[in-house]
C-alpha atoms as a PDB file:
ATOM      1  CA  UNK A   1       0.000   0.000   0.000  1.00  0.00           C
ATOM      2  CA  UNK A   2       1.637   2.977  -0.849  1.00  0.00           C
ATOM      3  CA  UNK A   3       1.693   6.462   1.272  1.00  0.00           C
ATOM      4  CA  UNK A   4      -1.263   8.741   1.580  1.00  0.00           C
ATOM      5  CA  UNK A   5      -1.574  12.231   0.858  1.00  0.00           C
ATOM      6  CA  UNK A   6      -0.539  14.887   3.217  1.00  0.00           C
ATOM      7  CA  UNK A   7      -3.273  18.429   2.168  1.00  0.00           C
ATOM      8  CA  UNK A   8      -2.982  21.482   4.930  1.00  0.00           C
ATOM      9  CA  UNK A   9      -5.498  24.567   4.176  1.00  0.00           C
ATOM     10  CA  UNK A  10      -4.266  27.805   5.436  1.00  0.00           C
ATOM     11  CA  UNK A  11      -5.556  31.394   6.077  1.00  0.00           C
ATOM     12  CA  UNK A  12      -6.340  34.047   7.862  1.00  0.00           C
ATOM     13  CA  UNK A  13      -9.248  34.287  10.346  1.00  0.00           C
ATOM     14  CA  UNK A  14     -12.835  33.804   8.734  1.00  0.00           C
ATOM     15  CA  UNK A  15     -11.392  32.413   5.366  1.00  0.00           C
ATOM     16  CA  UNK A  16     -13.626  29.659   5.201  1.00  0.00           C
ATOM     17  CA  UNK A  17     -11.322  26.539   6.028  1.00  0.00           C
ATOM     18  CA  UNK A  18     -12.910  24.674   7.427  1.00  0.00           C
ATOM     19  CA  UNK A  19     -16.356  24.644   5.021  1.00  0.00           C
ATOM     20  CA  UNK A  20     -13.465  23.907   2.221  1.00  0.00           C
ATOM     21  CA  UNK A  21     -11.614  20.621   3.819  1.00  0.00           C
ATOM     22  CA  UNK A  22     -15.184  19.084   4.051  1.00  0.00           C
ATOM     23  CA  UNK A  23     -15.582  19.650   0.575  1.00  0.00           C
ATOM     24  CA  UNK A  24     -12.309  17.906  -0.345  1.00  0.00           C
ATOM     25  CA  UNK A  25     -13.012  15.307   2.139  1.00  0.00           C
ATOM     26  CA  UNK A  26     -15.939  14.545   0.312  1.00  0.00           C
ATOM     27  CA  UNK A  27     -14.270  14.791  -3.313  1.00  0.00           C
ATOM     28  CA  UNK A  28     -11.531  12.541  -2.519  1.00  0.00           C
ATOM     29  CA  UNK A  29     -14.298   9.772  -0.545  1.00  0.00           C
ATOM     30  CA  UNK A  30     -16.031   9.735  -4.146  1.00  0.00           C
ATOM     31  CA  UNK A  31     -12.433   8.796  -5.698  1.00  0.00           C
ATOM     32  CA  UNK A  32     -12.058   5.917  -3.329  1.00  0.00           C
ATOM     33  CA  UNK A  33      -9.772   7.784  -1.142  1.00  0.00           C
ATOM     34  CA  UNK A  34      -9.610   6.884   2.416  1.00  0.00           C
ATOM     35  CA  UNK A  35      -9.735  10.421   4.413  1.00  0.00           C
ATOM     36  CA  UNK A  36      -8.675  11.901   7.428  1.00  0.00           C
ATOM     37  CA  UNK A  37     -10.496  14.942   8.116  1.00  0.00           C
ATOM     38  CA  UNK A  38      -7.502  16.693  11.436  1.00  0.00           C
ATOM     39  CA  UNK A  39      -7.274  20.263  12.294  1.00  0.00           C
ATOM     40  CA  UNK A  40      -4.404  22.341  14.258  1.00  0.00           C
ATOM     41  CA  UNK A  41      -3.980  22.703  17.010  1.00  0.00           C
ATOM     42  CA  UNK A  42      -5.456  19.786  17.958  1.00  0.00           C
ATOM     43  CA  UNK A  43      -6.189  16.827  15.879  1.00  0.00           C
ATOM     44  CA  UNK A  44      -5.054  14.061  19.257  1.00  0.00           C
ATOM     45  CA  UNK A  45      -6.173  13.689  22.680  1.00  0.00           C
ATOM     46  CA  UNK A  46      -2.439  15.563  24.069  1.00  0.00           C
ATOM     47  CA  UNK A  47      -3.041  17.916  21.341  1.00  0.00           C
ATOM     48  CA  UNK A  48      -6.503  18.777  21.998  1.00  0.00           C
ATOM     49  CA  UNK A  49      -5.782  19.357  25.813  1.00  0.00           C
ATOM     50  CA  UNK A  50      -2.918  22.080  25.024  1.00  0.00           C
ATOM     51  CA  UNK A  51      -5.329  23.560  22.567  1.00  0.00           C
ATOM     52  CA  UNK A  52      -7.218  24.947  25.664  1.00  0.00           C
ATOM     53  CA  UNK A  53      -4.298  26.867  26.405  1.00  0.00           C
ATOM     54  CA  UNK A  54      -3.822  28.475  23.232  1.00  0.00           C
ATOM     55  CA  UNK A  55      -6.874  29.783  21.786  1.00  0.00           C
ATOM     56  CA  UNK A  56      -9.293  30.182  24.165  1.00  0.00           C
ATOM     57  CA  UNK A  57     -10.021  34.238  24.628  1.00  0.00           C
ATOM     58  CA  UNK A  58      -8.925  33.903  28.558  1.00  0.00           C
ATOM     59  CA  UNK A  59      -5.711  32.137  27.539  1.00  0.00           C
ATOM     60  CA  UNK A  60      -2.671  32.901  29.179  1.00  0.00           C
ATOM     61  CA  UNK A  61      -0.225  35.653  27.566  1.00  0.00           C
ATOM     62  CA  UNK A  62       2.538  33.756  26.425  1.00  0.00           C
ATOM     63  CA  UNK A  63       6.084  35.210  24.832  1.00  0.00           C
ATOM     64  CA  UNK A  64       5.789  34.426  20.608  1.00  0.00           C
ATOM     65  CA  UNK A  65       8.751  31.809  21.607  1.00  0.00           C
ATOM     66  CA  UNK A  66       6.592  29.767  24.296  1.00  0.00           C
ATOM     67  CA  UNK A  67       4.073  30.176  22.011  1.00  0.00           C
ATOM     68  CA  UNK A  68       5.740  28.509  19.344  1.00  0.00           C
ATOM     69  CA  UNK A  69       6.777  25.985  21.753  1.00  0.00           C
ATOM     70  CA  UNK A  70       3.558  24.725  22.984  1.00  0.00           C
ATOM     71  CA  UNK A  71       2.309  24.616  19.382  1.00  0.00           C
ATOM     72  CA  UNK A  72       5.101  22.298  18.685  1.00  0.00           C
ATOM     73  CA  UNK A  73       4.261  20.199  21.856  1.00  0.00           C
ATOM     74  CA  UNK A  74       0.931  20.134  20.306  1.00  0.00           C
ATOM     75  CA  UNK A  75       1.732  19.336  16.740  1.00  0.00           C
ATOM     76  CA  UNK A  76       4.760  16.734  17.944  1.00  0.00           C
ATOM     77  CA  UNK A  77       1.581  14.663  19.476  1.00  0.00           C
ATOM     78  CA  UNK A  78      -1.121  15.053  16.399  1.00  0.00           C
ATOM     79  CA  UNK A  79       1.960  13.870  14.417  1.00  0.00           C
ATOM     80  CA  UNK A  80       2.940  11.059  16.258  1.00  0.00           C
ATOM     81  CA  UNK A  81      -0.884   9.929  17.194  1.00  0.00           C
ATOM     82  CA  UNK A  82      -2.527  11.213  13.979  1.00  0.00           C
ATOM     83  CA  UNK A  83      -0.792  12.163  10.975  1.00  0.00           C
ATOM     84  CA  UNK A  84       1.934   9.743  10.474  1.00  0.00           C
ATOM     85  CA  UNK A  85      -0.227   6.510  11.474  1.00  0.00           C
ATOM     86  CA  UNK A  86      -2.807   7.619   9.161  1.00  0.00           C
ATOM     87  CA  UNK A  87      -0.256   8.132   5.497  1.00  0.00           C
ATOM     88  CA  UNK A  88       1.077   5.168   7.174  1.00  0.00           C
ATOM     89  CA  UNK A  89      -1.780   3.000   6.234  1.00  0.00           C
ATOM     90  CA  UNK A  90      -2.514   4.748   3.126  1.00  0.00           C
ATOM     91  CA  UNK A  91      -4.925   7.287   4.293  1.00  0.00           C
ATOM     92  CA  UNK A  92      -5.125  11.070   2.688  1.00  0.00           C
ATOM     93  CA  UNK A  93      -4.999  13.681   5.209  1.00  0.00           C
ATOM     94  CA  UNK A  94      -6.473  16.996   5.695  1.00  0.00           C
ATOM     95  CA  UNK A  95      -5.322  19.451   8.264  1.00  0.00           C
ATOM     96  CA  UNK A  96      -7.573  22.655   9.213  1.00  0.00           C
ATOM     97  CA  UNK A  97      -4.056  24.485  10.128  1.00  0.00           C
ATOM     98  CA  UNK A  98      -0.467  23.094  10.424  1.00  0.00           C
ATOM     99  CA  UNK A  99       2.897  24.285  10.268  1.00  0.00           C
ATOM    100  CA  UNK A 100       2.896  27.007   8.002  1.00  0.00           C
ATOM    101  CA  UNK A 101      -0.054  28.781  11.081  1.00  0.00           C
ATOM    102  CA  UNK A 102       2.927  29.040  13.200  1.00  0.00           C
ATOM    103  CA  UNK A 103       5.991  30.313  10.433  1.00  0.00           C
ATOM    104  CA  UNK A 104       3.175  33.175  10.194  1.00  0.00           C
ATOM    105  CA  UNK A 105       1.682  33.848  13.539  1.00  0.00           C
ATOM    106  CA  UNK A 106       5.144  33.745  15.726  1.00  0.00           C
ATOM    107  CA  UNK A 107       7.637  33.887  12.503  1.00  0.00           C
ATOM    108  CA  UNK A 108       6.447  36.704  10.214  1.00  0.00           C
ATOM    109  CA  UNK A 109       4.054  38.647  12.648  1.00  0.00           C
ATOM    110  CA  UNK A 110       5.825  38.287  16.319  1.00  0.00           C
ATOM    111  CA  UNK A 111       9.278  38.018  14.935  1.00  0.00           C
ATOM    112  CA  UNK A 112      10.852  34.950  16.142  1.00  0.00           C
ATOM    113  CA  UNK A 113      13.420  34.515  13.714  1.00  0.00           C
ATOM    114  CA  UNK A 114      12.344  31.870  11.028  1.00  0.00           C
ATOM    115  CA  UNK A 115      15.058  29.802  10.775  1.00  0.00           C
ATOM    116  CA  UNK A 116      14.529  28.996  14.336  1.00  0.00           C
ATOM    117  CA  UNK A 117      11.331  27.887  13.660  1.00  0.00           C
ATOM    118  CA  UNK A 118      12.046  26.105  10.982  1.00  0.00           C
ATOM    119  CA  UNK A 119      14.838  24.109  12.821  1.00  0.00           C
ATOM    120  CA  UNK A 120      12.312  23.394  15.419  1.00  0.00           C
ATOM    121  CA  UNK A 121      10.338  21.883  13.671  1.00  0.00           C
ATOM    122  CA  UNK A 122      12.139  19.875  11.191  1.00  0.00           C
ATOM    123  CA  UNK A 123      13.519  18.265  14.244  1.00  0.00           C
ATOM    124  CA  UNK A 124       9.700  17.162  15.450  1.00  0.00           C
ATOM    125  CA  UNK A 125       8.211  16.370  12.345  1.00  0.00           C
ATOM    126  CA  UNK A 126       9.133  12.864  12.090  1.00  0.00           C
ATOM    127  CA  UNK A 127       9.710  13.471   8.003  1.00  0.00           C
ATOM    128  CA  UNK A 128       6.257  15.288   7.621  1.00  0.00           C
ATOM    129  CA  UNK A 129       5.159  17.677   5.588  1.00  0.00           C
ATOM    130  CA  UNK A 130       2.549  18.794   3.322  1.00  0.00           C
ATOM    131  CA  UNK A 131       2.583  17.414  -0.330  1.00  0.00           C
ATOM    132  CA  UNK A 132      -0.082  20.345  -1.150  1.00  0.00           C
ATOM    133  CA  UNK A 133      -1.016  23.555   0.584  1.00  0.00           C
ATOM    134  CA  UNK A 134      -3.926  25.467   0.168  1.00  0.00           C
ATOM    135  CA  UNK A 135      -3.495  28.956   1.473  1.00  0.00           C
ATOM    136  CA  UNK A 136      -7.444  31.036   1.027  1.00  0.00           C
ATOM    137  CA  UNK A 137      -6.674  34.547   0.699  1.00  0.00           C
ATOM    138  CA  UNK A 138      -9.083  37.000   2.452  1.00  0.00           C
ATOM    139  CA  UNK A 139      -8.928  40.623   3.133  1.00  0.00           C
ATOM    140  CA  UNK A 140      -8.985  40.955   6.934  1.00  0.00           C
ATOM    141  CA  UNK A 141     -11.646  43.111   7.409  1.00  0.00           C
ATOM    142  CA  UNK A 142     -13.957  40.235   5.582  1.00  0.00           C
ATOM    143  CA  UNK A 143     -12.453  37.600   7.289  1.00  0.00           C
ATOM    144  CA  UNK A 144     -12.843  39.314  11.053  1.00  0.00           C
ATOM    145  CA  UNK A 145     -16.379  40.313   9.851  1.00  0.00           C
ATOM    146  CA  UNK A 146     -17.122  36.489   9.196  1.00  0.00           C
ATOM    147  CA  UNK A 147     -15.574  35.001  11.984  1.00  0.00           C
ATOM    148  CA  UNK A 148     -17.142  37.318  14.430  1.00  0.00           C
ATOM    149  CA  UNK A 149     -20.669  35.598  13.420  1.00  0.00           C
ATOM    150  CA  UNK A 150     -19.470  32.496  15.098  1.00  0.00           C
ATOM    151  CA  UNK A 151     -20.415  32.302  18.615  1.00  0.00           C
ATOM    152  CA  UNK A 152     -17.578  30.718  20.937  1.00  0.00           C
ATOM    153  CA  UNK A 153     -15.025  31.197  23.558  1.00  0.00           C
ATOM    154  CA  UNK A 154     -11.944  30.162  21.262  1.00  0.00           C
ATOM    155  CA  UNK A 155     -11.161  33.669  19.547  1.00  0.00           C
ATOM    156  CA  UNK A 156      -8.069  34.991  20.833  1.00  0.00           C
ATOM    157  CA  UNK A 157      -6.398  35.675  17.830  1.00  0.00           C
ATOM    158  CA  UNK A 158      -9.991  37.065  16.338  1.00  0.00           C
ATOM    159  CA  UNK A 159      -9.446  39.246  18.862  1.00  0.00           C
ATOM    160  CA  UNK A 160      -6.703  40.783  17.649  1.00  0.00           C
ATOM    161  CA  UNK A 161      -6.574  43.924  15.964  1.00  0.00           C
ATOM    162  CA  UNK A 162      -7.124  44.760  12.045  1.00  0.00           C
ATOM    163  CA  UNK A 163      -3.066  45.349  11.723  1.00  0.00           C
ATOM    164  CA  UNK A 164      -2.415  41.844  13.205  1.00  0.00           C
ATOM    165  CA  UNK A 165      -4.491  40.479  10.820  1.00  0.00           C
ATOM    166  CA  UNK A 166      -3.130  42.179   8.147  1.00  0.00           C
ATOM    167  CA  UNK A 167       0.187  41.570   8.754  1.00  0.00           C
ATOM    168  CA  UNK A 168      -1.185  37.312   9.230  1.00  0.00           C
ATOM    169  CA  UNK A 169      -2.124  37.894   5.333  1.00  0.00           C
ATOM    170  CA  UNK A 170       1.136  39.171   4.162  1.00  0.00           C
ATOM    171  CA  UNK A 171       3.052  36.461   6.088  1.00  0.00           C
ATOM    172  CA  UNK A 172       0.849  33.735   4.215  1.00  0.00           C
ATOM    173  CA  UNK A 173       1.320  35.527   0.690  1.00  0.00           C
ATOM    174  CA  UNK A 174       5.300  35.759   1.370  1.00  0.00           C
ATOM    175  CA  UNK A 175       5.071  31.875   2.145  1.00  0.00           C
ATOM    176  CA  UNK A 176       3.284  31.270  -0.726  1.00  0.00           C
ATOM    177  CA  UNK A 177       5.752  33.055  -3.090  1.00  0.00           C
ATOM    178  CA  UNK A 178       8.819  31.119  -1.151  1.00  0.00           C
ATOM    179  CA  UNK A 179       7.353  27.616  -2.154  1.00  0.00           C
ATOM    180  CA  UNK A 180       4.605  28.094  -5.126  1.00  0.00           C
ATOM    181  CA  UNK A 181       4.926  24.310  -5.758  1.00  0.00           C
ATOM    182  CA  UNK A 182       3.572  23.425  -2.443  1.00  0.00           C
ATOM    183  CA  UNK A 183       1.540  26.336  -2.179  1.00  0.00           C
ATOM    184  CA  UNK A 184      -1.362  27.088  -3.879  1.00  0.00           C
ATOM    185  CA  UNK A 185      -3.111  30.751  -3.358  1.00  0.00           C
ATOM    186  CA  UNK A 186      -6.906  30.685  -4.038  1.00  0.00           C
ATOM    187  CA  UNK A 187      -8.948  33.726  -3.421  1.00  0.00           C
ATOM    188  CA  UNK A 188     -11.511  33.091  -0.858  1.00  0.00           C
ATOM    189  CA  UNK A 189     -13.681  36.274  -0.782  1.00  0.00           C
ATOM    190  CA  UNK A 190     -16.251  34.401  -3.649  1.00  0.00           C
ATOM    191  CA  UNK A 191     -19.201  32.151  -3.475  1.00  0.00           C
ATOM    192  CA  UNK A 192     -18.736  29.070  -1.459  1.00  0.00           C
ATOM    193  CA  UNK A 193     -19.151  26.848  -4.420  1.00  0.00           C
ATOM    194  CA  UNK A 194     -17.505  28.335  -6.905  1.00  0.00           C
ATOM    195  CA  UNK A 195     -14.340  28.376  -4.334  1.00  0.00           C
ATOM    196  CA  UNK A 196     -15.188  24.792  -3.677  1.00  0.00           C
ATOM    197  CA  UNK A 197     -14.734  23.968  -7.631  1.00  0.00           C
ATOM    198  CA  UNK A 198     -11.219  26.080  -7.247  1.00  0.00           C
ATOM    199  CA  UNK A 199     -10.285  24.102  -5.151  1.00  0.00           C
ATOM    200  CA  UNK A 200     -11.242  20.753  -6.353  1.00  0.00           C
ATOM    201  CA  UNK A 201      -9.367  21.244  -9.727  1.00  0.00           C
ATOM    202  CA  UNK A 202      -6.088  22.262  -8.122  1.00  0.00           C
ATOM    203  CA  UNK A 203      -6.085  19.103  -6.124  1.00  0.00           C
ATOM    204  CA  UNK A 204      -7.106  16.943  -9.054  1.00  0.00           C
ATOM    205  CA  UNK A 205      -4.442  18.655 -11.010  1.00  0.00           C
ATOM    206  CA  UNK A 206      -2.058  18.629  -8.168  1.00  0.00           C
ATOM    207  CA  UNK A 207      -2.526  14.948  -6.517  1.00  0.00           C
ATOM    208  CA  UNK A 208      -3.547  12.840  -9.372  1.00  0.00           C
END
């Protein structure tokens, strides 16, 4: 049996990620695939519990560093318990969020150097890594204004200001344009479907 496929979807707040890995859950379950439907951070049972720390809106003020760390924690568990099990075994995976969250949110925005966090994690990752990226592009002020209609307690980067955000969407753009053959920018401001059918054709195109 030969490896699965490894497909992260990336963004800024209120891009519509998570509507978008159903759909290509669903796509690839009509081609046979066998799916795996994960999301960062979280995605195991340690992962999930540092989760709690992270994003909930009464969370603890970490330094970008720490920050960085206990993502890693996080993601060095989903890995280990998730990920690698699952392309083990021949399974595609989709991640709501993975590594390239963190090159943006501590790297780009709170300035821990990048090379530091790319060291980090290369040293975790157990060989991981995306074989296809989709990063949905979103002005901020839509994004914030669609994430805001969601009703819950985990929002503490929502909470954020406009800048913040806008400086999230840069640092996704710049890691698009550093690896275009991974990444794949896809404007996200449209209809749902017609984003959907975007999507679906660079995958086909991309995966098979």
């Amino acid at each position: 049996m030969g490896l699965g496929k490894f497909i992260t979807l990336e963004g800024g707040e209120g891009a519509g990620k998570t509507t978008q890995a159903k759909y290509i859950k669903e796509f690839l379950q009509s081609q046979g695939k066998e799916v795996l439907l994960t999301r960062e951070p979280g995605g195991s049972t340690g992962a999930e519990l540092i989760r709690n720390l992270l994003v909930d809106r009464e969370a603890y003020s970490w330094d970008a560093l720490t920050e960085y760390l206990l993502f890693t924690a996080a993601r060095r568990d989903h890995i280990l318990q998730t990920i690698k099990p699952a392309l083990e075994e021949g399974i595609w995976v989709i991640c709501d969020r993975f590594y390239d969250s963190s090159l943006v949110y501590q790297g780009y925005v709170k300035h821990v150097a990048l090379e530091k966090l790319e060291t980090i994690y290369k040293f975790i990752s157990e060989g991981i890594f995306p074989d296809l990226t989709l990063i949905l592009n979103i002005a901020p002020e839509v994004g914030l204004k669609r994430a805001q209609k969601r009703s819950h307690h985990e929002d503490r980067f929502e909470q954020m200001g406009l800048h913040f955000h806008k400086e999230i969407q840069k640092g996704f753009l710049a890691i698009a344009e550093s690896d275009a053959s991974r990444c794949k920018i896809v404007e996200a401001e449209g209809e749902e479907l017609q984003i959907k059918e975007t999507i679906l054709t660079i995958v086909q195109k991309a995966l098979f």
